[in-house]
N, C-alpha and C. Protein backbone atom coordinates (compact mmCIF):
# COMPACT_ATOMS: atom_id res chain seq x y z
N UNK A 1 -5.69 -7.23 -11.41
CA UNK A 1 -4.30 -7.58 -11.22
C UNK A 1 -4.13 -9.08 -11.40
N UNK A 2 -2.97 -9.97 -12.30
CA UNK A 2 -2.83 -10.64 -12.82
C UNK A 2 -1.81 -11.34 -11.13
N UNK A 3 -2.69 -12.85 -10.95
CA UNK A 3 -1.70 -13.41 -10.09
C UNK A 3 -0.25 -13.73 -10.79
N UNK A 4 -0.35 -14.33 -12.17
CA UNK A 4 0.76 -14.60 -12.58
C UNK A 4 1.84 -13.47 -13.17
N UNK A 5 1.74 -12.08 -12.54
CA UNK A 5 2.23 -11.13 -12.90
C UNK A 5 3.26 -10.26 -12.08
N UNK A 6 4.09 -11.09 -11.27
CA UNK A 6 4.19 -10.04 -9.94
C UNK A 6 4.30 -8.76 -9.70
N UNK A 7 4.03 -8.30 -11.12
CA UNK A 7 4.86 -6.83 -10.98
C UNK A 7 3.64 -6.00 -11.31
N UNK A 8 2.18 -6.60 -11.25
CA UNK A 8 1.33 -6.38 -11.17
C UNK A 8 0.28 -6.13 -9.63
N UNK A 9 1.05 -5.85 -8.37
CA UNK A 9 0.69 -5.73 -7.67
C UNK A 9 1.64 -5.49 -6.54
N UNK A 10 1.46 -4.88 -5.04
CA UNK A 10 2.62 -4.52 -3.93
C UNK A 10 2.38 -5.51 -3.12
N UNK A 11 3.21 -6.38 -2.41
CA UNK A 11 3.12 -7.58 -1.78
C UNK A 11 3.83 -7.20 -0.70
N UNK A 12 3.83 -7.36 0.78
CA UNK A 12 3.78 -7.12 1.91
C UNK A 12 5.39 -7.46 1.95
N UNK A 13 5.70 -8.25 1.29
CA UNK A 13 7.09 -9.34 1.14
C UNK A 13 7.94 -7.96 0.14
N UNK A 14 7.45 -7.28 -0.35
CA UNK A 14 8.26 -6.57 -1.66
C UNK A 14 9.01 -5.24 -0.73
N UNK A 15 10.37 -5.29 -1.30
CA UNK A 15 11.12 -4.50 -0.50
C UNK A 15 11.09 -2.77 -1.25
N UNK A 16 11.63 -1.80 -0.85
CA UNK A 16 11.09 -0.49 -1.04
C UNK A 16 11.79 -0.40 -2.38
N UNK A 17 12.84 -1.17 -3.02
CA UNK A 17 12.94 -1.03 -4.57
C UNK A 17 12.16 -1.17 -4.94
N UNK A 18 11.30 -2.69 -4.79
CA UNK A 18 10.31 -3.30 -5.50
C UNK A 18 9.28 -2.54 -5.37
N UNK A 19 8.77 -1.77 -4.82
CA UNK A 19 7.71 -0.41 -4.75
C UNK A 19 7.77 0.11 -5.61
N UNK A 20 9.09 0.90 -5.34
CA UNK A 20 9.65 1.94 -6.29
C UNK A 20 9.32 1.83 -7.85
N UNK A 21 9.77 0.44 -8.20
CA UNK A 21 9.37 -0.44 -9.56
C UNK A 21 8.88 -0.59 -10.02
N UNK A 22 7.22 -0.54 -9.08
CA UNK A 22 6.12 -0.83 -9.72
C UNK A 22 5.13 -0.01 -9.83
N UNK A 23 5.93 1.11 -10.03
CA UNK A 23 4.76 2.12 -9.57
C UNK A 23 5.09 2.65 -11.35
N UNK A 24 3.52 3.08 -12.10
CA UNK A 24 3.44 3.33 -13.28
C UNK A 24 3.11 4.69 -13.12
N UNK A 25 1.67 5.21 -12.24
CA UNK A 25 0.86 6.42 -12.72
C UNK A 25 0.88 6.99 -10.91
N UNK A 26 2.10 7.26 -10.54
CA UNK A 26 2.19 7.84 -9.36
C UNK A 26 0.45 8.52 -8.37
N UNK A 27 0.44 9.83 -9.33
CA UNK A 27 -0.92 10.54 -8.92
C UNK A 27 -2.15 9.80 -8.51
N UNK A 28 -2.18 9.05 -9.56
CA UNK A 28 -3.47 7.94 -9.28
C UNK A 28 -3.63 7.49 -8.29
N UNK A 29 -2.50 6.44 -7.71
CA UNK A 29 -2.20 5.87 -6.87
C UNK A 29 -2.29 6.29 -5.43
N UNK A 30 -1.75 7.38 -5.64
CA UNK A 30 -1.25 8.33 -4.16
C UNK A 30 -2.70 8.90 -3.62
N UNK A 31 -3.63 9.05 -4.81
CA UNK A 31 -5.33 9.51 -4.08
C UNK A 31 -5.77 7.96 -3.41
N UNK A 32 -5.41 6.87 -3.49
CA UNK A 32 -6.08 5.89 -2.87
C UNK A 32 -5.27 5.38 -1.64
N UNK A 33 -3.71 5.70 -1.37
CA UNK A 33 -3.36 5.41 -0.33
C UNK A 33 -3.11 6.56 0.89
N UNK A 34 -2.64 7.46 -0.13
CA UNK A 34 -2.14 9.26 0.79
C UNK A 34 -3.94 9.57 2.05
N UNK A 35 -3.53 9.31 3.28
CA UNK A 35 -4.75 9.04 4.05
C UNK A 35 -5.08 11.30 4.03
N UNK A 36 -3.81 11.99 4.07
CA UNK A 36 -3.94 13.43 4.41
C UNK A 36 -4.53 14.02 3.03
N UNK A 37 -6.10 14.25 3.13
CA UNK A 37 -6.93 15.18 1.96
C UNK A 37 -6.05 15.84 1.66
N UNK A 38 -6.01 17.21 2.87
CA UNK A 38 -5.08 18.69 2.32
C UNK A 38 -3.53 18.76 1.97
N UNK A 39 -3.05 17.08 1.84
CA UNK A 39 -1.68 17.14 1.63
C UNK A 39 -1.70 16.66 -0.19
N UNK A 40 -2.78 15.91 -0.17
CA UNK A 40 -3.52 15.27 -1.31
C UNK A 40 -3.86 16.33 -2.43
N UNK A 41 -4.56 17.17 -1.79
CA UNK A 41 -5.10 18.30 -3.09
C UNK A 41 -3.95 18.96 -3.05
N UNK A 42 -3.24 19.16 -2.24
CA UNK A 42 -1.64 20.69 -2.41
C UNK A 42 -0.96 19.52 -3.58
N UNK A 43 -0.36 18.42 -3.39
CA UNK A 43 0.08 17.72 -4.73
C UNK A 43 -0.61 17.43 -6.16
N UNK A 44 -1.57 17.14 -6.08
CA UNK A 44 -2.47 17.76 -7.54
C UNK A 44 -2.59 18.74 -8.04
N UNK A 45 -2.81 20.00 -6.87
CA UNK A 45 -2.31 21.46 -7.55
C UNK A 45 -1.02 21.80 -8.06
N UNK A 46 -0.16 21.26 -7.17
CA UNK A 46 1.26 21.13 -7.82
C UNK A 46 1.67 20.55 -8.71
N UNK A 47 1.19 19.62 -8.83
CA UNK A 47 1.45 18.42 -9.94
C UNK A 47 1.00 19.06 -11.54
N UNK A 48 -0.62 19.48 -11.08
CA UNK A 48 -1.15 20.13 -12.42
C UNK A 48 -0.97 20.85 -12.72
N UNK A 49 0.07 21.95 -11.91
CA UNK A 49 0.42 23.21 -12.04
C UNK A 49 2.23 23.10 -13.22
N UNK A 50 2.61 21.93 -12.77
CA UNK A 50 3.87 21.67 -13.47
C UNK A 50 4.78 21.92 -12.61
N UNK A 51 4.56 22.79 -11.06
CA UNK A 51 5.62 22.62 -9.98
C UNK A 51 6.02 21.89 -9.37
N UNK A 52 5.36 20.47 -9.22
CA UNK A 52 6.09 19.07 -9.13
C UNK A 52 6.21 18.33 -9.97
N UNK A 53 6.64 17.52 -9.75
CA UNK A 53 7.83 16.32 -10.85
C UNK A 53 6.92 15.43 -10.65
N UNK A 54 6.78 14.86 -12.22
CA UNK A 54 6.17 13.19 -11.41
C UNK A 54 7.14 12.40 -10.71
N UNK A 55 8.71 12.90 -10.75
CA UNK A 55 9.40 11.63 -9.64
C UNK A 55 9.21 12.35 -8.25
N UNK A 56 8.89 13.49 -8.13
CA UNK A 56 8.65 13.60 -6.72
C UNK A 56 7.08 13.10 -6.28
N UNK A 57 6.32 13.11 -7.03
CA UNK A 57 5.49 12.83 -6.57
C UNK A 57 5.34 10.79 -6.24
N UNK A 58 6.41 10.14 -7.04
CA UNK A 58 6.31 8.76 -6.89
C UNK A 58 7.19 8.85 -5.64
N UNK A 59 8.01 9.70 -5.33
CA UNK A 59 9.04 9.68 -4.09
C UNK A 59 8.12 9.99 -2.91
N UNK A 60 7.06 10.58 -2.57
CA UNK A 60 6.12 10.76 -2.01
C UNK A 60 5.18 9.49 -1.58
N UNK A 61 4.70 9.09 -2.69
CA UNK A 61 3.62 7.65 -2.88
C UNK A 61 4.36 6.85 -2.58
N UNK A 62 6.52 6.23 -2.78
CA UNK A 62 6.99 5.42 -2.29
C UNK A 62 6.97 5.72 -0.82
N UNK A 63 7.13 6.37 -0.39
CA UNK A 63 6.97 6.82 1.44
C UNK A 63 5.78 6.20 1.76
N UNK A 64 4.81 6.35 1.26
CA UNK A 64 3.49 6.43 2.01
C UNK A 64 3.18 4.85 1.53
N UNK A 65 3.46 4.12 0.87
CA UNK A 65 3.61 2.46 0.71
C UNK A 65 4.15 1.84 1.36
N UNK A 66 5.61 2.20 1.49
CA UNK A 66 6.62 1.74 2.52
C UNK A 66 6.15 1.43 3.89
N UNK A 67 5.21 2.91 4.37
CA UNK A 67 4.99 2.94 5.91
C UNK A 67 3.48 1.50 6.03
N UNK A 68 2.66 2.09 4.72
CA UNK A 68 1.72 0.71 4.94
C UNK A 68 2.04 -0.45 5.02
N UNK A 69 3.48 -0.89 4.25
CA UNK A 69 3.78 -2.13 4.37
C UNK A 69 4.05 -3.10 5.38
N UNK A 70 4.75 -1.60 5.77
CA UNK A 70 5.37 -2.00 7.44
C UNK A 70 4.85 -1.97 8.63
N UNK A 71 3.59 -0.97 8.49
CA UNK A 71 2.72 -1.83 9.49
C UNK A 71 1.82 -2.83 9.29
N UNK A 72 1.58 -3.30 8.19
CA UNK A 72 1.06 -4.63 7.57
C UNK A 72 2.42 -5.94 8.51
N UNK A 73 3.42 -5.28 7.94
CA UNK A 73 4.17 -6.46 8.14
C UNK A 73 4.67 -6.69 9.87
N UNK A 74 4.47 -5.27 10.74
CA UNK A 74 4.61 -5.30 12.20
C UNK A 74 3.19 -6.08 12.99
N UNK A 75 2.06 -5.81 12.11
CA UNK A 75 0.81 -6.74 12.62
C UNK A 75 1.41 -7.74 12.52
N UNK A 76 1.51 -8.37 11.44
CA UNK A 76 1.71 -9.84 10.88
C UNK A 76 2.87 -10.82 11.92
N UNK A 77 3.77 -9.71 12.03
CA UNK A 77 4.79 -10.36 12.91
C UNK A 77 4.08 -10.42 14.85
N UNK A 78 3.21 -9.77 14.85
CA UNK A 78 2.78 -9.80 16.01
C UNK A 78 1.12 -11.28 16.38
N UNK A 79 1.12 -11.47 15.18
CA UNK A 79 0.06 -12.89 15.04
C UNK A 79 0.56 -13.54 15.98
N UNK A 80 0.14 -13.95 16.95
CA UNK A 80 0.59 -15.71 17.82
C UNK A 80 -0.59 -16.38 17.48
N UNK A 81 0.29 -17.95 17.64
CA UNK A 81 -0.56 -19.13 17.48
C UNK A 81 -1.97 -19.05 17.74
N UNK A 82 -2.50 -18.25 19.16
CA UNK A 82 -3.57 -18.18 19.66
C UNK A 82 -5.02 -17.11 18.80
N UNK A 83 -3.99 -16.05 18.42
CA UNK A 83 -4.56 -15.36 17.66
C UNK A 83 -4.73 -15.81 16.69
N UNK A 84 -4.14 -17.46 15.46
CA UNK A 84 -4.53 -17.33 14.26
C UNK A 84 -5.70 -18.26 14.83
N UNK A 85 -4.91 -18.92 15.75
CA UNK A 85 -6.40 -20.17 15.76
C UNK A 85 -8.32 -19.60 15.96
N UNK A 86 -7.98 -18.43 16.80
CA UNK A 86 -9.18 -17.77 16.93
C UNK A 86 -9.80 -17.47 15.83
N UNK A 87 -9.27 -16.77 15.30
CA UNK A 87 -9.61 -15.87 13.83
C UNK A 87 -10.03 -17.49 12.91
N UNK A 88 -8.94 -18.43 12.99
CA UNK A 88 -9.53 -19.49 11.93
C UNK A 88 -10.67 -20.59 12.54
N UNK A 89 -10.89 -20.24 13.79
CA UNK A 89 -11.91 -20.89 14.35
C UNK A 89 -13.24 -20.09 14.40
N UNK A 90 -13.50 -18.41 14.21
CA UNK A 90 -14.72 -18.19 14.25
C UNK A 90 -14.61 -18.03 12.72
N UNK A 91 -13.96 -17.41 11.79
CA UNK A 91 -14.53 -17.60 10.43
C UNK A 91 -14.63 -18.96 10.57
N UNK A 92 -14.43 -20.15 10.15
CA UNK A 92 -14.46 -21.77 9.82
C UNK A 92 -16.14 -21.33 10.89
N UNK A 93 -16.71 -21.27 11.77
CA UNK A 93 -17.69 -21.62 12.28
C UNK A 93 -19.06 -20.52 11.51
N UNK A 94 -18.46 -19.25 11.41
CA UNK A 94 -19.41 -18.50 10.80
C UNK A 94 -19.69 -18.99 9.39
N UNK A 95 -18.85 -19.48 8.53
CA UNK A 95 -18.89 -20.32 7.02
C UNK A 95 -20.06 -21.38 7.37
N UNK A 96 -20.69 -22.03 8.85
CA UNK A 96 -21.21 -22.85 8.39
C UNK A 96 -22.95 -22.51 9.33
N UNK A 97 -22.87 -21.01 9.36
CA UNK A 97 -23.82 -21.11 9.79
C UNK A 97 -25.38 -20.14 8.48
């Protein structure tokens, strides 16, 4: 993934259009984030079967991005000062041992 590309990657900051947007090869995708196996193989059977849509299946993979984002972004908002300093005080000390 190209830094100078934004549309080359999902950024914590990117709102559920911008998901929506960047999504090329739905199926692919959805085996590396979709955490439920047996919900996982029932959409590949479906999918390969021709009884789902590839837009349902990106309507699916946008759900399941959305929710990662947002608890990416509910951690993030929950960082205090104390917590970054920790985290940047034992990596910075483990780097020098």
């Amino acid at each position: 993934m190209s830094a100078s590309d934004p549309n080359s990657a999902i950024y914590v900051t990117d709102s559920v259009k911008d998901i929506k947007n960047k999504i090329y090869i739905p199926i692919k995708c959805l085996s590396f984030f979709l955490e439920d196996d047996a919900e996982l193989e029932h959409i590949k059977k479906e999918y390969g079967a021709g009884r789902m849509l590839t837009g349902e299946v990106k309507q699916r993979l946008v759900q399941v991005l959305t929710e990662l984002v947002e608890r990416h972004r509910t951690t993030l908002a929950n960082v205090t000062e104390e917590v970054h300093t920790k985290l940047i005080t034992f990596f910075f000390n483990k780097s020098l041992i």
